[in-house]
N, C-alpha and C. Protein backbone atom coordinates (compact mmCIF):
# COMPACT_ATOMS: atom_id res chain seq x y z
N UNK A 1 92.40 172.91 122.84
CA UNK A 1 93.52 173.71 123.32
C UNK A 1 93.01 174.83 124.22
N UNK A 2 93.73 175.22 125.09
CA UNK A 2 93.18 175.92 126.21
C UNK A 2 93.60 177.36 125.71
N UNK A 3 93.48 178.47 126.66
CA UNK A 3 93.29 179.90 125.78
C UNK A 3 95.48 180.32 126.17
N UNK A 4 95.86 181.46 125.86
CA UNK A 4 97.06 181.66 125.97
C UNK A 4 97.16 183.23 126.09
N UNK A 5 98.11 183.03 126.88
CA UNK A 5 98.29 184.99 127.24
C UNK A 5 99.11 185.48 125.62
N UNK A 6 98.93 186.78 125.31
CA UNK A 6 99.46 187.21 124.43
C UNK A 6 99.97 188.66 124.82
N UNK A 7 100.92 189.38 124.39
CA UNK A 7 101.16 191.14 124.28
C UNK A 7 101.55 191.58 123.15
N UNK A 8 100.55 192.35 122.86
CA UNK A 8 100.84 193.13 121.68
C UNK A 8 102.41 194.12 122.30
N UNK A 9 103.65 193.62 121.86
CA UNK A 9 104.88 194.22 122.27
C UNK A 9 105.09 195.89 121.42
N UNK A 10 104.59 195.65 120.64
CA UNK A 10 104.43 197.21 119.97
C UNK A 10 103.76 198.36 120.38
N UNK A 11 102.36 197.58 121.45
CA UNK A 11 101.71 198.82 122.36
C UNK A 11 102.16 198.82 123.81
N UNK A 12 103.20 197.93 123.99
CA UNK A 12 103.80 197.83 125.64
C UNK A 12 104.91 199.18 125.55
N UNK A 13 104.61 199.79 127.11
CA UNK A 13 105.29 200.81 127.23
C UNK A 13 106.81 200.59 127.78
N UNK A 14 107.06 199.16 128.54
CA UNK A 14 107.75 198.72 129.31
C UNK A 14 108.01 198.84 131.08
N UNK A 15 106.11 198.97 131.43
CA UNK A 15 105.86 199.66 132.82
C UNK A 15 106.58 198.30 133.86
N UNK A 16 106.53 197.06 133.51
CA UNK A 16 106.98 196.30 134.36
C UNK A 16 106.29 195.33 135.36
N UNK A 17 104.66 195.81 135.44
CA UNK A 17 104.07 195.58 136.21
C UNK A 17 103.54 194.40 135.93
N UNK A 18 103.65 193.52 134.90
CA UNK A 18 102.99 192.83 134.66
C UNK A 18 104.29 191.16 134.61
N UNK A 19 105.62 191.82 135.09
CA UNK A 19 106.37 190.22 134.96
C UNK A 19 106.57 191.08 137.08
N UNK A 20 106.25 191.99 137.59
CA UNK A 20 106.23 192.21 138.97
C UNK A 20 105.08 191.60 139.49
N UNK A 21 103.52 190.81 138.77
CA UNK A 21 102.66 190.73 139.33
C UNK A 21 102.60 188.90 138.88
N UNK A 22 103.65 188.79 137.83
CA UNK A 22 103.52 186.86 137.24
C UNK A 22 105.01 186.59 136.87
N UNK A 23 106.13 186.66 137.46
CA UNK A 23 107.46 186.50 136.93
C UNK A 23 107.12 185.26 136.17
N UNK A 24 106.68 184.56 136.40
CA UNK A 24 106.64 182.99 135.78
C UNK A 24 105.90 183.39 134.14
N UNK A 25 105.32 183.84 134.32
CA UNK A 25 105.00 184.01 132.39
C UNK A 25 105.42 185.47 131.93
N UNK A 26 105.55 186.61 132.45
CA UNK A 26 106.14 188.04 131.74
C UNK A 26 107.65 188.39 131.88
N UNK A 27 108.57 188.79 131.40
CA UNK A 27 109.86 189.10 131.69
C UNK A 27 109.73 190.46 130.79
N UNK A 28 110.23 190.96 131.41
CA UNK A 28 110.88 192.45 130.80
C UNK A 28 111.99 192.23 129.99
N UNK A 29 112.18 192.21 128.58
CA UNK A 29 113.04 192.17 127.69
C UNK A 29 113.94 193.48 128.06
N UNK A 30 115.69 192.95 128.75
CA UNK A 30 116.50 194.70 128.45
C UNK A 30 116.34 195.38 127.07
N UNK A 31 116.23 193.94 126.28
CA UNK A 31 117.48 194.70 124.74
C UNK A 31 116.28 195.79 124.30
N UNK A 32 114.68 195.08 124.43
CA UNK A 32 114.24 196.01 123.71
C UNK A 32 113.07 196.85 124.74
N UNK A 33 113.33 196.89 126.02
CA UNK A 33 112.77 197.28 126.93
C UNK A 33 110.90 197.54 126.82
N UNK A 34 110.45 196.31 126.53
CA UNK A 34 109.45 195.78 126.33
C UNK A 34 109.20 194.44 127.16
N UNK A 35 108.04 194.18 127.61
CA UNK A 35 107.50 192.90 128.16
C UNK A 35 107.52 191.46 126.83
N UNK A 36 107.53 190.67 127.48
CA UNK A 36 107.26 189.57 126.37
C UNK A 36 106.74 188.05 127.49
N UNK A 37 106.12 187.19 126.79
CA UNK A 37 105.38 186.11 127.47
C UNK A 37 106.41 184.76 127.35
N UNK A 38 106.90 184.38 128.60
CA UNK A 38 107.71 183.84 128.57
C UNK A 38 107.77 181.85 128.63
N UNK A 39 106.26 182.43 128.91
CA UNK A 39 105.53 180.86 129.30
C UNK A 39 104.01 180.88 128.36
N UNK A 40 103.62 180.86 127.45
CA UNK A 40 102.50 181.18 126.46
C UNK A 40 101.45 180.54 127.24
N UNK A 41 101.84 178.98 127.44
CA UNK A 41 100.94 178.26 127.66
C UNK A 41 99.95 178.35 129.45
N UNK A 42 100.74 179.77 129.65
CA UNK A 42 100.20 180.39 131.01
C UNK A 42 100.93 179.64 132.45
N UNK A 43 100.24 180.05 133.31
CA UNK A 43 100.50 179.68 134.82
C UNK A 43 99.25 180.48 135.91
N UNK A 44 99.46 180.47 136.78
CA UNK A 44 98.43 181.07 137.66
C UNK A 44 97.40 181.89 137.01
N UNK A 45 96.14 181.45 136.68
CA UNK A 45 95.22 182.66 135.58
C UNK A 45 94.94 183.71 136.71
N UNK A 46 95.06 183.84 138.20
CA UNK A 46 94.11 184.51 138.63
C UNK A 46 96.00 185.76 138.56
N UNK A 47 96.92 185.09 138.12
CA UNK A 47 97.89 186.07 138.63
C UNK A 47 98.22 187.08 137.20
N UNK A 48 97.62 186.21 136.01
CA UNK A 48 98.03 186.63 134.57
C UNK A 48 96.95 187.13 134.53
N UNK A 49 95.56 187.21 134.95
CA UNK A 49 94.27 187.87 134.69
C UNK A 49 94.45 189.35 135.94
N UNK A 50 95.52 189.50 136.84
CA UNK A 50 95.71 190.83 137.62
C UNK A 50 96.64 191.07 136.69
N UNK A 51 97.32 190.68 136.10
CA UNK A 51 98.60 191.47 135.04
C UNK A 51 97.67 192.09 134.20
N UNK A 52 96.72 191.98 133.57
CA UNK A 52 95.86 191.64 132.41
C UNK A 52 95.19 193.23 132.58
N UNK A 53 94.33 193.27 133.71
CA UNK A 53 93.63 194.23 134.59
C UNK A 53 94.64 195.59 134.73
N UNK A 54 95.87 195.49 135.29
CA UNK A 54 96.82 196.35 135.48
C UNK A 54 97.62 196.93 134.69
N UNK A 55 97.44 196.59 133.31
CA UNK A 55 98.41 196.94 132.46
C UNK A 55 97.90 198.37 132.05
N UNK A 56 98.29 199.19 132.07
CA UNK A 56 98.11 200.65 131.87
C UNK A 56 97.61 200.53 130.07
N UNK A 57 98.39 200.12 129.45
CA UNK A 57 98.04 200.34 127.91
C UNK A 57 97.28 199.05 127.62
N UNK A 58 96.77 198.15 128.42
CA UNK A 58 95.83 197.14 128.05
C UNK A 58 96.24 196.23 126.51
N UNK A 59 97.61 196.46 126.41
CA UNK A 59 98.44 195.29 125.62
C UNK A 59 98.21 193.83 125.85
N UNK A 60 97.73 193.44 126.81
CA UNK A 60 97.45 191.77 127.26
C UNK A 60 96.74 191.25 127.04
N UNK A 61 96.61 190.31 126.77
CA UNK A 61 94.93 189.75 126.42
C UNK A 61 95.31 187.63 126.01
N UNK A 62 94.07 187.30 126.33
CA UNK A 62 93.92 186.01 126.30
C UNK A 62 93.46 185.61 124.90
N UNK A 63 93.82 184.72 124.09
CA UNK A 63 93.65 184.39 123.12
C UNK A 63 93.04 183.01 122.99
């Protein structure tokens, strides 16, 4: 099995930058104005590994 994006949603601030840099796997949840992974099984690594890099609270990570 290959590796999978994860976010710890409890340390996400809800900056945004990370479904602005991979719409295809991050979405910004309204209800609880938090990020969440919308595609686990990934998409573009070089676009989920700049989400990864950019995330201010470093919530992201590959599993």
């Amino acid at each position: 099995m290959g590796k999978r994006v994860v976010i710890e949603e409890e340390e996400c601030i809800g900056c945004g930058s990370c479904e602005e840099l991979c719409p295809e796997v991050f979405k910004l949840n309204p209800d609880t104005e938090k990020a969440e992974v919308i595609k686990p099984e990934g998409g573009p690594e070089d676009e989920i590994q700049e989400a990864i890099d950019t995330c201010p609270v470093e919530c992201i990570h590959w599993e």
